[in-house]
PDB file of N, CA and C in Angstrom:
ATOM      1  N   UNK A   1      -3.652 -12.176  -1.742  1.00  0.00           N
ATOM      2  CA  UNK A   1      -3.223 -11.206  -2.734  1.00  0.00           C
ATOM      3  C   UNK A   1      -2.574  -9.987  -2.105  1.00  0.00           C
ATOM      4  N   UNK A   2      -2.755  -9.843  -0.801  1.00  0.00           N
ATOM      5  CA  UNK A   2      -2.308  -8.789  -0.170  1.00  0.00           C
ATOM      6  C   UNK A   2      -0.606  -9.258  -0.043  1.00  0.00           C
ATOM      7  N   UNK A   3      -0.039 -10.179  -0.429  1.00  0.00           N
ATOM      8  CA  UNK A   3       0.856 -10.579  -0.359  1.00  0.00           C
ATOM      9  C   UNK A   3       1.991 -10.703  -1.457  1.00  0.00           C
ATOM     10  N   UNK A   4       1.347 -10.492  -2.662  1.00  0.00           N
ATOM     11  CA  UNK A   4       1.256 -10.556  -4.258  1.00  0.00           C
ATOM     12  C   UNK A   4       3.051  -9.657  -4.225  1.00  0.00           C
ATOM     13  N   UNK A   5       3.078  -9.091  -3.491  1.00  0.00           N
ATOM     14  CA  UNK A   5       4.340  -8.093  -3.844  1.00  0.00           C
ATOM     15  C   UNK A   5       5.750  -8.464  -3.040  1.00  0.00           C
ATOM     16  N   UNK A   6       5.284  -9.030  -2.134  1.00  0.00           N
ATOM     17  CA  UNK A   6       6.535  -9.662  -1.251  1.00  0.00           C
ATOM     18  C   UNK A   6       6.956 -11.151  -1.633  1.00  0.00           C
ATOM     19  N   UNK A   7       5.857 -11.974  -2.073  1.00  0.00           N
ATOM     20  CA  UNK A   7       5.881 -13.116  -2.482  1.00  0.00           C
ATOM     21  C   UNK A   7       6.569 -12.975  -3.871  1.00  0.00           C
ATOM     22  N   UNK A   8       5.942 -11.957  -4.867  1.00  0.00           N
ATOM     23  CA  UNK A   8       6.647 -11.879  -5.731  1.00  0.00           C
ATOM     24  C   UNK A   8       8.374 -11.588  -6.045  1.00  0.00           C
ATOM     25  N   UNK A   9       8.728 -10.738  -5.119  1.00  0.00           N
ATOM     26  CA  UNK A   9      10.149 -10.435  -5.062  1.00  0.00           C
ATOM     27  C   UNK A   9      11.065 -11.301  -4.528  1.00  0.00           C
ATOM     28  N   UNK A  10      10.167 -12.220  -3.889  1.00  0.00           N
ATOM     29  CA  UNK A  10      11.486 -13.113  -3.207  1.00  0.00           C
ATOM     30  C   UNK A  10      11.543 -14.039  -4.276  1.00  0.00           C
ATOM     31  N   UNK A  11      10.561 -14.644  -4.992  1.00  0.00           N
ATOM     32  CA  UNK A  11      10.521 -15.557  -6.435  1.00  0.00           C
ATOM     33  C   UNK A  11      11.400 -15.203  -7.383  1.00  0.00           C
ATOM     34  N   UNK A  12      11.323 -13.669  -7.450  1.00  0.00           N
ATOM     35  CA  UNK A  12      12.604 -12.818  -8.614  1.00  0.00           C
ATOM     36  C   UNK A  12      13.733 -13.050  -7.986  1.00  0.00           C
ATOM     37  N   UNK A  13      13.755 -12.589  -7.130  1.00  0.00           N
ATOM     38  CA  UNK A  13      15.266 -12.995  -6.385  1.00  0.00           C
ATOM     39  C   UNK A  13      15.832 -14.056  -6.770  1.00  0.00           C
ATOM     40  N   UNK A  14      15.113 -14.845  -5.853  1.00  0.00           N
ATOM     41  CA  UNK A  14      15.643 -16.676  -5.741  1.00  0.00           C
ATOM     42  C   UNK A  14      16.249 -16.747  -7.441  1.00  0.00           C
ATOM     43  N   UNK A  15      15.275 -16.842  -8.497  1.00  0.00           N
ATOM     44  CA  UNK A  15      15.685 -16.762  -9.595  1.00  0.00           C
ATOM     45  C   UNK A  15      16.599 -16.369  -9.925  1.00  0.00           C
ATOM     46  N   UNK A  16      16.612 -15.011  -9.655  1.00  0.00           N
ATOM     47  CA  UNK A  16      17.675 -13.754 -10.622  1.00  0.00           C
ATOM     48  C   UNK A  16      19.242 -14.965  -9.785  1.00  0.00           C
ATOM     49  N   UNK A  17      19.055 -15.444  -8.585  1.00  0.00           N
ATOM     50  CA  UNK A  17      20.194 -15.155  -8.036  1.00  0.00           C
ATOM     51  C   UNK A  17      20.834 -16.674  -8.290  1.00  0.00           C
ATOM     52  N   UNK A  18      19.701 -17.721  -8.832  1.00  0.00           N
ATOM     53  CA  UNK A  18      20.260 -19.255  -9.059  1.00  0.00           C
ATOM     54  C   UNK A  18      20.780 -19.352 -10.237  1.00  0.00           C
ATOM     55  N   UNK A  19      20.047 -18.191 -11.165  1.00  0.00           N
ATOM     56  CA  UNK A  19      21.100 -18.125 -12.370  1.00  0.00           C
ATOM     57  C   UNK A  19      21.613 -17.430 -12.854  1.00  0.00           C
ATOM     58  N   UNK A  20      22.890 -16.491 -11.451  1.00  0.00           N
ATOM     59  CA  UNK A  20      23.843 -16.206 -11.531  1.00  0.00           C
ATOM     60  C   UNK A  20      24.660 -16.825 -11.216  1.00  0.00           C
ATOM     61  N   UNK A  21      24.064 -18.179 -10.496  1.00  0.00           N
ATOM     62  CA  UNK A  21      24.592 -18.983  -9.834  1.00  0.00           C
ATOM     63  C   UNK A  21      25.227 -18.349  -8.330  1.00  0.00           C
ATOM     64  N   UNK A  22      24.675 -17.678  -7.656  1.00  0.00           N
ATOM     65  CA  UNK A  22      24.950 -16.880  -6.615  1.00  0.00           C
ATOM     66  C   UNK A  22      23.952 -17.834  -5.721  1.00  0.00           C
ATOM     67  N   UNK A  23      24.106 -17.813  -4.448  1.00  0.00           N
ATOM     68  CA  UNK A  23      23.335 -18.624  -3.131  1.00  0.00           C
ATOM     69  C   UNK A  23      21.916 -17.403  -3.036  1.00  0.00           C
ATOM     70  N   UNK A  24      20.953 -17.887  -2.810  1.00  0.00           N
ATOM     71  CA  UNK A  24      19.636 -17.418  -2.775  1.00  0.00           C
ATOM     72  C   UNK A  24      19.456 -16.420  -1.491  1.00  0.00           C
ATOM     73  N   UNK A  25      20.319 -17.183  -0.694  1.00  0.00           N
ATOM     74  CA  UNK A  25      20.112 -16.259   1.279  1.00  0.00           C
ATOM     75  C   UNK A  25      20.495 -15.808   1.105  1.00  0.00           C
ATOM     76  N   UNK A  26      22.387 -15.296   0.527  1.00  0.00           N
ATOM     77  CA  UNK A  26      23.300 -14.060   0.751  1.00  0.00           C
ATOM     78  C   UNK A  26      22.250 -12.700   0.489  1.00  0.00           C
ATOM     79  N   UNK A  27      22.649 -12.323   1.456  1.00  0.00           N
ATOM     80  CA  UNK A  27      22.314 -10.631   1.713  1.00  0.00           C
ATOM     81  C   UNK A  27      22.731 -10.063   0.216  1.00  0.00           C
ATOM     82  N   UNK A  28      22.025  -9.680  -0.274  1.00  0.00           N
ATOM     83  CA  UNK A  28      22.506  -8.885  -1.832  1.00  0.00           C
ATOM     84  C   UNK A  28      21.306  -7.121  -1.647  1.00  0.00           C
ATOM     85  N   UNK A  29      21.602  -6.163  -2.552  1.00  0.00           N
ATOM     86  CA  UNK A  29      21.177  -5.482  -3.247  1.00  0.00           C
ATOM     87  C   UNK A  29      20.063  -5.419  -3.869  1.00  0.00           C
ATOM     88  N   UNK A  30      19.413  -6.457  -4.638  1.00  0.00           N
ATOM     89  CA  UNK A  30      18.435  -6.735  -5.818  1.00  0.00           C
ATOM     90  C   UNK A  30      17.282  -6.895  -5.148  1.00  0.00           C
ATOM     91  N   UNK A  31      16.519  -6.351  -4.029  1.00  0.00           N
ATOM     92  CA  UNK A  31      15.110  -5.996  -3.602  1.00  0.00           C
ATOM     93  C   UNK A  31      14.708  -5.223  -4.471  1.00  0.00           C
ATOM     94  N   UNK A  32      13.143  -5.367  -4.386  1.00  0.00           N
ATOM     95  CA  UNK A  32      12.211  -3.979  -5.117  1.00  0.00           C
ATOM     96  C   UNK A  32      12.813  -2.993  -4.446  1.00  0.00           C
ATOM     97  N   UNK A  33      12.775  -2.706  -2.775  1.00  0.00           N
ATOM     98  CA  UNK A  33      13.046  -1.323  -2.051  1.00  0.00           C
ATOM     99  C   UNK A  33      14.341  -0.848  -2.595  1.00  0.00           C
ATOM    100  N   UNK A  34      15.557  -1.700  -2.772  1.00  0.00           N
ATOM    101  CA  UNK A  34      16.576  -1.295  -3.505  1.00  0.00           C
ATOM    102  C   UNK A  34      16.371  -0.429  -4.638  1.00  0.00           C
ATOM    103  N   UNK A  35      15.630  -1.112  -5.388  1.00  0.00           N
ATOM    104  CA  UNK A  35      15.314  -0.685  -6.497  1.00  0.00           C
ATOM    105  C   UNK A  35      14.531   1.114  -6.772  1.00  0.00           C
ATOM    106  N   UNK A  36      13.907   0.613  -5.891  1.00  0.00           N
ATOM    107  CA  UNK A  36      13.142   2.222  -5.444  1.00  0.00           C
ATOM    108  C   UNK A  36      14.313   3.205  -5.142  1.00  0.00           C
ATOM    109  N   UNK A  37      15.303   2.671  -3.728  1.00  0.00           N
ATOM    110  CA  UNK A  37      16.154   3.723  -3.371  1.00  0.00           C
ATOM    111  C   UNK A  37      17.076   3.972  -5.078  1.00  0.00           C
ATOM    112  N   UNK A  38      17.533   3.257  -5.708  1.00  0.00           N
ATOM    113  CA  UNK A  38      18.147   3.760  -6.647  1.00  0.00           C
ATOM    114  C   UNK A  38      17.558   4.058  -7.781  1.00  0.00           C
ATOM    115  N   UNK A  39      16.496   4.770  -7.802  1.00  0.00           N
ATOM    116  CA  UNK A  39      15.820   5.898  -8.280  1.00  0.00           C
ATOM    117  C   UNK A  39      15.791   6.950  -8.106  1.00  0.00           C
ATOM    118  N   UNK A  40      16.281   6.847  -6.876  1.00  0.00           N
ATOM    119  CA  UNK A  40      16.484   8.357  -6.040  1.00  0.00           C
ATOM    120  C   UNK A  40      15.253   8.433  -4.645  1.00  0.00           C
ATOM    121  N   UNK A  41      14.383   7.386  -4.303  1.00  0.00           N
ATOM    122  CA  UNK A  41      13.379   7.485  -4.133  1.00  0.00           C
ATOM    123  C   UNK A  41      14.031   7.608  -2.469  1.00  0.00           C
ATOM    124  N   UNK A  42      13.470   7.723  -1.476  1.00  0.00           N
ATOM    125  CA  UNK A  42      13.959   7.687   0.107  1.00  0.00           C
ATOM    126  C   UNK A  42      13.849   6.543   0.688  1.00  0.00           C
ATOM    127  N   UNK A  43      13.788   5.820   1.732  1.00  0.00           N
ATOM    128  CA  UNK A  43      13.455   4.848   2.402  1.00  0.00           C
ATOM    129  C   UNK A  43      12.118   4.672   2.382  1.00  0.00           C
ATOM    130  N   UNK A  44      11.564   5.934   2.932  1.00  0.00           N
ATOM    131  CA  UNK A  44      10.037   6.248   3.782  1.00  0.00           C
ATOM    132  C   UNK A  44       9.181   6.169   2.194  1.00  0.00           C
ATOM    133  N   UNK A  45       9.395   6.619   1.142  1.00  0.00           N
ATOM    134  CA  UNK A  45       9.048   7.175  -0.289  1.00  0.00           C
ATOM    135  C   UNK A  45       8.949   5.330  -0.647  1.00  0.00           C
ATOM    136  N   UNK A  46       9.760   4.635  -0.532  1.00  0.00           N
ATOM    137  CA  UNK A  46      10.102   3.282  -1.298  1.00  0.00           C
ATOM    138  C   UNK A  46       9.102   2.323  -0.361  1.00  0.00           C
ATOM    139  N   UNK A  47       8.998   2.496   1.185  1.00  0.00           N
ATOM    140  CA  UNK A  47       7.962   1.758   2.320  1.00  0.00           C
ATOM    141  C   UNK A  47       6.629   2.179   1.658  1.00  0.00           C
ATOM    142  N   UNK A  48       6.686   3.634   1.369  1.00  0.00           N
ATOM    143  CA  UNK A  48       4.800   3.999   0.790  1.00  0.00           C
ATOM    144  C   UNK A  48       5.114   3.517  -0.261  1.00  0.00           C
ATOM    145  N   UNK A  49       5.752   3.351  -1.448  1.00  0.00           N
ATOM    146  CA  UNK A  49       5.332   2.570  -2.910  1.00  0.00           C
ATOM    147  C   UNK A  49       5.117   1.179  -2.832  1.00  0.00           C
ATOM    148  N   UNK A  50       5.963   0.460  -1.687  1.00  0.00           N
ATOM    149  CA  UNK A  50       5.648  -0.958  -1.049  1.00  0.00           C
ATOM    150  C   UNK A  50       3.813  -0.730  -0.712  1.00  0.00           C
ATOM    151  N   UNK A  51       3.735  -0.534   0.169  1.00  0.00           N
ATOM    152  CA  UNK A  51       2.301  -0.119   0.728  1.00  0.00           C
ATOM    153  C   UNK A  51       1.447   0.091  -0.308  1.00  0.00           C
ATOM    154  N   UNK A  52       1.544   0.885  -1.240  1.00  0.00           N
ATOM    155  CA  UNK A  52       0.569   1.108  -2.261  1.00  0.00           C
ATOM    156  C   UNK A  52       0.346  -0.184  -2.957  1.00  0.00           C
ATOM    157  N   UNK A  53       1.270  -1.029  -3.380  1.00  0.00           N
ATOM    158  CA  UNK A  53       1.111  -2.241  -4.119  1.00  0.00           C
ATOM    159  C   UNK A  53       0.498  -3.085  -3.360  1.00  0.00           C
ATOM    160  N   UNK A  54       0.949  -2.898  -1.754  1.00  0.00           N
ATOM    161  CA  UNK A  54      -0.171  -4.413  -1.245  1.00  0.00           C
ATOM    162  C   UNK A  54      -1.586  -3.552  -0.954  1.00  0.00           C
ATOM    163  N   UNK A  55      -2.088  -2.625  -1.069  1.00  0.00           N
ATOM    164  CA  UNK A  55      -3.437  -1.754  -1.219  1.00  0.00           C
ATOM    165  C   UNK A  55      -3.957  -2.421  -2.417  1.00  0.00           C
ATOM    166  N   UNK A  56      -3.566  -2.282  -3.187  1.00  0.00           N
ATOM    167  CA  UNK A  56      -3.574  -2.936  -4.753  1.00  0.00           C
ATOM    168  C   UNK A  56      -3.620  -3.905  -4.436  1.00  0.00           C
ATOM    169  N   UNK A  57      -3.129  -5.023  -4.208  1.00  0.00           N
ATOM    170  CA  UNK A  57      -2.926  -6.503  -3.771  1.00  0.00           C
ATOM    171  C   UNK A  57      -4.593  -6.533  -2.604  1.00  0.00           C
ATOM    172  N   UNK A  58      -4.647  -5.910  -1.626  1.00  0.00           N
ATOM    173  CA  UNK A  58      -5.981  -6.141  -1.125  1.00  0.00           C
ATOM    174  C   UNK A  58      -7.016  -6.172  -2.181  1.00  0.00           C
ATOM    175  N   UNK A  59      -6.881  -4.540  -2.509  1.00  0.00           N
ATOM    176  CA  UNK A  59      -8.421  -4.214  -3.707  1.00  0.00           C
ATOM    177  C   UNK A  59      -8.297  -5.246  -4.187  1.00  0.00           C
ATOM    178  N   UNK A  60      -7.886  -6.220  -5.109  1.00  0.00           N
ATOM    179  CA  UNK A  60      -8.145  -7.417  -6.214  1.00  0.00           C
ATOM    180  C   UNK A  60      -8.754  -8.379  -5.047  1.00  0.00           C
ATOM    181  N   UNK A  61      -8.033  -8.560  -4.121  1.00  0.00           N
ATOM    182  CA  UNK A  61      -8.684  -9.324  -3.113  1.00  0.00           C
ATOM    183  C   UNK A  61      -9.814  -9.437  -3.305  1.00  0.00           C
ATOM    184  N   UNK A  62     -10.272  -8.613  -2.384  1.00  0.00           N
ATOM    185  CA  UNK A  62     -12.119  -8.020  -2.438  1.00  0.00           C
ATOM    186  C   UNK A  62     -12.323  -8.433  -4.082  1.00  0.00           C
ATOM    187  N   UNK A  63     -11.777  -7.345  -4.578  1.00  0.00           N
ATOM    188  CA  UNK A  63     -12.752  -7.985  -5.966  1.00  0.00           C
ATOM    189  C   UNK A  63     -13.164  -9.343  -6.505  1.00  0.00           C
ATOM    190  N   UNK A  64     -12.114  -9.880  -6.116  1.00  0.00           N
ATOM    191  CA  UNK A  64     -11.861 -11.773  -6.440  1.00  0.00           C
ATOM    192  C   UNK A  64     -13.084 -12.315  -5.585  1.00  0.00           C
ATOM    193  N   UNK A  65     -12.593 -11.872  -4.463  1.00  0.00           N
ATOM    194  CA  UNK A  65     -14.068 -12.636  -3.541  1.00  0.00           C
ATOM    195  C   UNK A  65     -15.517 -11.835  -3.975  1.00  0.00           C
ATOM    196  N   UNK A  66     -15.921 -10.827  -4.277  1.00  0.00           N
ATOM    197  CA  UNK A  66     -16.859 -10.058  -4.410  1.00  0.00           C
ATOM    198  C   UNK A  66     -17.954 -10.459  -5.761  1.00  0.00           C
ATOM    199  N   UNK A  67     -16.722 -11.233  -6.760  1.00  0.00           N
ATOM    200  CA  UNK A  67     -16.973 -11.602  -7.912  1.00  0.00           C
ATOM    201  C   UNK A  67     -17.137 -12.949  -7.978  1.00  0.00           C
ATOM    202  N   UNK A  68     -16.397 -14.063  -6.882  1.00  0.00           N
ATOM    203  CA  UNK A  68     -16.342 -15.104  -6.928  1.00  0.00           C
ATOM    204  C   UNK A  68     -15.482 -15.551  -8.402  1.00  0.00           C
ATOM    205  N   UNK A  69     -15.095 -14.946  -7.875  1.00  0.00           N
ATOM    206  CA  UNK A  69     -13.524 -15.610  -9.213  1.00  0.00           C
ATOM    207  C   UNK A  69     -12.955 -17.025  -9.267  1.00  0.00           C
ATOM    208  N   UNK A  70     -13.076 -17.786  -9.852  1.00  0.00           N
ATOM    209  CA  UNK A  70     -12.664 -19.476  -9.872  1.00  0.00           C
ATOM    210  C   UNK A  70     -11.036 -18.874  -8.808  1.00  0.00           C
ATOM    211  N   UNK A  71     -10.966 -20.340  -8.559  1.00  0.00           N
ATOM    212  CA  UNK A  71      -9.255 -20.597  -8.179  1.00  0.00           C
ATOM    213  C   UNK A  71      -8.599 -20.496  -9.473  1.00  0.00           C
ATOM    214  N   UNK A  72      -8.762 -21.792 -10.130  1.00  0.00           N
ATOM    215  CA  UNK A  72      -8.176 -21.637 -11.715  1.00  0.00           C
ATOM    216  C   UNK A  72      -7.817 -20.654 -12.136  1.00  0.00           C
ATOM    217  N   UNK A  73      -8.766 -19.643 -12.124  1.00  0.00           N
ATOM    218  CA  UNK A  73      -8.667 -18.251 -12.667  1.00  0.00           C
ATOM    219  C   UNK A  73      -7.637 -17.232 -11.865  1.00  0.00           C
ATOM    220  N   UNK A  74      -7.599 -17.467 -10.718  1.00  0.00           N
ATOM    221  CA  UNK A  74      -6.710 -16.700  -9.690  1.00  0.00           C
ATOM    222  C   UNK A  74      -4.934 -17.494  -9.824  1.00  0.00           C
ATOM    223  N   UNK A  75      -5.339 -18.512  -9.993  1.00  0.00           N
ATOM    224  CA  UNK A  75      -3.733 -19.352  -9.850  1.00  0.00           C
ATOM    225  C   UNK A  75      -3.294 -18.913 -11.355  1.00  0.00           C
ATOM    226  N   UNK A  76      -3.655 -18.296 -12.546  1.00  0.00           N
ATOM    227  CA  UNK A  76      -3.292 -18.148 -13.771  1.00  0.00           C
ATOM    228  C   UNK A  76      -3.012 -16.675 -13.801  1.00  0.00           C
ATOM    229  N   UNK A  77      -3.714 -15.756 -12.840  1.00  0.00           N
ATOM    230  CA  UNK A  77      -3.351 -14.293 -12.617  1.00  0.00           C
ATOM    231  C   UNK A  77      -2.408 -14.091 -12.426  1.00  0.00           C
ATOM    232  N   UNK A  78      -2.492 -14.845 -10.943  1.00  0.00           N
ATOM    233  CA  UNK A  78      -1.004 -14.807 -10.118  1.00  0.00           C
ATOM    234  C   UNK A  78       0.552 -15.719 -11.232  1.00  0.00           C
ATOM    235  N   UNK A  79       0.243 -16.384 -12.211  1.00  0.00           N
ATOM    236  CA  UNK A  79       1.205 -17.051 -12.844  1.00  0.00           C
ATOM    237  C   UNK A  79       1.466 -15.676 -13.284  1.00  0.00           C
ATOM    238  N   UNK A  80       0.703 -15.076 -14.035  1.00  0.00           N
ATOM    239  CA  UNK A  80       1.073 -14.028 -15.145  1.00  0.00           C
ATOM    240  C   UNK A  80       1.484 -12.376 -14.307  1.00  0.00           C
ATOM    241  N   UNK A  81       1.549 -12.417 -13.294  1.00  0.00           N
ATOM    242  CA  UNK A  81       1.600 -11.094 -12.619  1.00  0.00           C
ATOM    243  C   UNK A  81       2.715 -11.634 -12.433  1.00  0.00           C
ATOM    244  N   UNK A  82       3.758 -12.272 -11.639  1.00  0.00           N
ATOM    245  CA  UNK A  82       5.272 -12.743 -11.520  1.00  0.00           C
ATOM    246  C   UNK A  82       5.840 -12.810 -12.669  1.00  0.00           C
ATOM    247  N   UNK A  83       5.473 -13.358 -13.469  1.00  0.00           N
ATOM    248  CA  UNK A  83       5.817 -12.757 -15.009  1.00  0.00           C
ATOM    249  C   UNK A  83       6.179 -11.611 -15.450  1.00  0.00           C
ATOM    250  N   UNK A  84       4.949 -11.046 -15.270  1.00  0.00           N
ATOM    251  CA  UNK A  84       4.894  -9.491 -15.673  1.00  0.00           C
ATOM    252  C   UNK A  84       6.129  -8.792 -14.780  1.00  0.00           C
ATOM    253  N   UNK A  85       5.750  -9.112 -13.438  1.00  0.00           N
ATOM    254  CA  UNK A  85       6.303  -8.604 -12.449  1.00  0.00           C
ATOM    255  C   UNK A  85       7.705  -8.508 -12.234  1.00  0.00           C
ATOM    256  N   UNK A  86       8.494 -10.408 -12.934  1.00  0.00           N
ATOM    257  CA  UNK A  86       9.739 -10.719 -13.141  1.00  0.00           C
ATOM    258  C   UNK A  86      10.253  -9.503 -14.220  1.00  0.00           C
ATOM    259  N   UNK A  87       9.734  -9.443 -15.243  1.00  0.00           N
ATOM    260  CA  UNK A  87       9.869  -8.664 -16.726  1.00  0.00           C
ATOM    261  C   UNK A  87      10.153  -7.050 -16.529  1.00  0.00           C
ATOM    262  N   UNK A  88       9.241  -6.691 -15.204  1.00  0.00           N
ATOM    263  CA  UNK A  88       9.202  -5.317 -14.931  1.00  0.00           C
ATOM    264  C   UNK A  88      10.579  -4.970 -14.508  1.00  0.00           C
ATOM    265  N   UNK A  89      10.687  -5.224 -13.363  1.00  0.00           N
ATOM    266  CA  UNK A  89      12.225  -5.417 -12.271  1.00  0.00           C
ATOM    267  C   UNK A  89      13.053  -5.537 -13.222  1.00  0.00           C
ATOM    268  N   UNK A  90      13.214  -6.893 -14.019  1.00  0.00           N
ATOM    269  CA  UNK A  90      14.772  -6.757 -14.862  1.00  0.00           C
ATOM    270  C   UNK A  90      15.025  -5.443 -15.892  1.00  0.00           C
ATOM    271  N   UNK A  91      13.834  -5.009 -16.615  1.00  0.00           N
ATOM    272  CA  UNK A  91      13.758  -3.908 -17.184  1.00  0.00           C
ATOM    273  C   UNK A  91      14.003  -2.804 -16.285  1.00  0.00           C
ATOM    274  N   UNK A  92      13.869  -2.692 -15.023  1.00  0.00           N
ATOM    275  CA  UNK A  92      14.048  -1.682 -14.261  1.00  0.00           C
ATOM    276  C   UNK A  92      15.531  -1.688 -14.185  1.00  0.00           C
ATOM    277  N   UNK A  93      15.857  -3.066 -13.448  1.00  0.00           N
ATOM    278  CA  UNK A  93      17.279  -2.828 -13.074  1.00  0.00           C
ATOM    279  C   UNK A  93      18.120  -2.592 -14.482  1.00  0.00           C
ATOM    280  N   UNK A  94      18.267  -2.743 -15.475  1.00  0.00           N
ATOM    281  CA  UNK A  94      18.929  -2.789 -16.401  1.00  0.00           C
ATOM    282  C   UNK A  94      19.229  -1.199 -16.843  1.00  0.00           C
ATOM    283  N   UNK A  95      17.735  -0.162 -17.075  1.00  0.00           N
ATOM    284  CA  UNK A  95      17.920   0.971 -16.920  1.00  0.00           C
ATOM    285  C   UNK A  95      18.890   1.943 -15.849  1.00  0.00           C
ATOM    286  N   UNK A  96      18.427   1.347 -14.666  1.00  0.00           N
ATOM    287  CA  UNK A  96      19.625   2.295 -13.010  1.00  0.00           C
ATOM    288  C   UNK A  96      20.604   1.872 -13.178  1.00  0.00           C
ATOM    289  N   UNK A  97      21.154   0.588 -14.259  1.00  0.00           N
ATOM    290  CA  UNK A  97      22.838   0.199 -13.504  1.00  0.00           C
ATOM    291  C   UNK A  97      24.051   1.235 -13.875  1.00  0.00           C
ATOM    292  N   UNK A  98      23.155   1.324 -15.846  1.00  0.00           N
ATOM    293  CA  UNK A  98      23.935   2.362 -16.073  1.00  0.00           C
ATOM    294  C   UNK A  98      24.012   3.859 -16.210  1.00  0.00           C
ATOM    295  N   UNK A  99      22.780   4.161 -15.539  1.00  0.00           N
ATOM    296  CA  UNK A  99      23.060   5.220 -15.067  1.00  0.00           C
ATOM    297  C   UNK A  99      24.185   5.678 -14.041  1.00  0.00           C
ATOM    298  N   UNK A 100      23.711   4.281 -12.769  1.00  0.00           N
ATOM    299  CA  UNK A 100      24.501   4.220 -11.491  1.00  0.00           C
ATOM    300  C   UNK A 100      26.134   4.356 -11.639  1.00  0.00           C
ATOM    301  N   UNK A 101      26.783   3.734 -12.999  1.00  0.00           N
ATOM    302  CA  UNK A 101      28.047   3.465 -13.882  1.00  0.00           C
ATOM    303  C   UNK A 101      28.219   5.090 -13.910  1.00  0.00           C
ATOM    304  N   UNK A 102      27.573   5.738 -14.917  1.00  0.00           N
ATOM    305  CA  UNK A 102      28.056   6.837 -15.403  1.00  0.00           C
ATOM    306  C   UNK A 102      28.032   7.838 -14.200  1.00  0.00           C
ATOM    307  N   UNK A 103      27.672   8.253 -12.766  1.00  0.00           N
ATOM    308  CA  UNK A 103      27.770   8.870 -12.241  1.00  0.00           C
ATOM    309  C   UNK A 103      28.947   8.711 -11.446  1.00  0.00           C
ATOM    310  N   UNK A 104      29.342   7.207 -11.396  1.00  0.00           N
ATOM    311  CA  UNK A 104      30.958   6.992 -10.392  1.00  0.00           C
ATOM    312  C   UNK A 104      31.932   7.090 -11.221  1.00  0.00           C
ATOM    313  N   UNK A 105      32.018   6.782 -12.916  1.00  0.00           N
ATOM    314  CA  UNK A 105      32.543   6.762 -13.446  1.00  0.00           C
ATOM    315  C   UNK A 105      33.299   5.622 -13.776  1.00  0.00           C
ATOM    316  N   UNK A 106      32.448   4.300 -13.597  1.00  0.00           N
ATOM    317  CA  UNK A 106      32.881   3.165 -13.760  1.00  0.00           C
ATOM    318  C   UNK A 106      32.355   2.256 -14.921  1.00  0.00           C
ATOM    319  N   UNK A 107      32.761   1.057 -14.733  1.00  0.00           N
ATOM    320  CA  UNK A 107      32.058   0.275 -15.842  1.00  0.00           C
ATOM    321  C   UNK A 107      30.734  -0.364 -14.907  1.00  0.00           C
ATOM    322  N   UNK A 108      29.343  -0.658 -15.578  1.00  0.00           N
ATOM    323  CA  UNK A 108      28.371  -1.225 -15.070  1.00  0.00           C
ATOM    324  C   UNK A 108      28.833  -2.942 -15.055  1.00  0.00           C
ATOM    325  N   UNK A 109      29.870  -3.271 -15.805  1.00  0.00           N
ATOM    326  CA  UNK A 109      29.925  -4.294 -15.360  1.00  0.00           C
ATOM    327  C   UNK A 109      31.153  -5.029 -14.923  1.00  0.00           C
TER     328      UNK A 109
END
């Protein structure tokens, strides 16, 4: 679970990017950290919000083991957190593009 956030973004990716029909490896833009920097957030600011999520990703850890949480139960979390997680990001990016538009003075698309 400490992994929950890196694993997750490359899943959004791969996705976001097979049905744009774009190749999955090309070097693109569409990271979480991206996402952070175009918030305004810094490099160092976007590495600690990374960090905080796999902190988060440990704590459940522990808790999972602490509680003895089925697998079942963990493989249905993790379904629904990439979910969530997919849902979050596109809602994110959709908000910065056009902002990102109106400050160059272009079209977002």
């Amino acid at each position: 679970w400490i992994l929950i956030v890196p694993v997750s973004d490359i899943i959004y990716v791969t996705i976001t990017r097979l049905l744009k029909k774009r190749s999955p490896l090309a070097a693109r833009r569409d990271h979480i950290h991206h996402l952070y920097m175009a918030y305004g957030f810094s490099p160092r600011q976007a590495l600690l919000l990374s960090s905080l999520l796999a902190l988060f990703g440990a704590l459940m850890a522990i808790t999972f083991t602490r509680y003895q949480w089925s697998d079942n139960l963990l493989f249905w979390l993790f379904i629904a957190w990439i979910f969530i997680y997919g849902a979050g990001l596109a809602f994110a990016w959709l908000r910065v593009k056009p902002a990102k538009a109106k400050r160059s003075g272009t079209s977002a698309f």
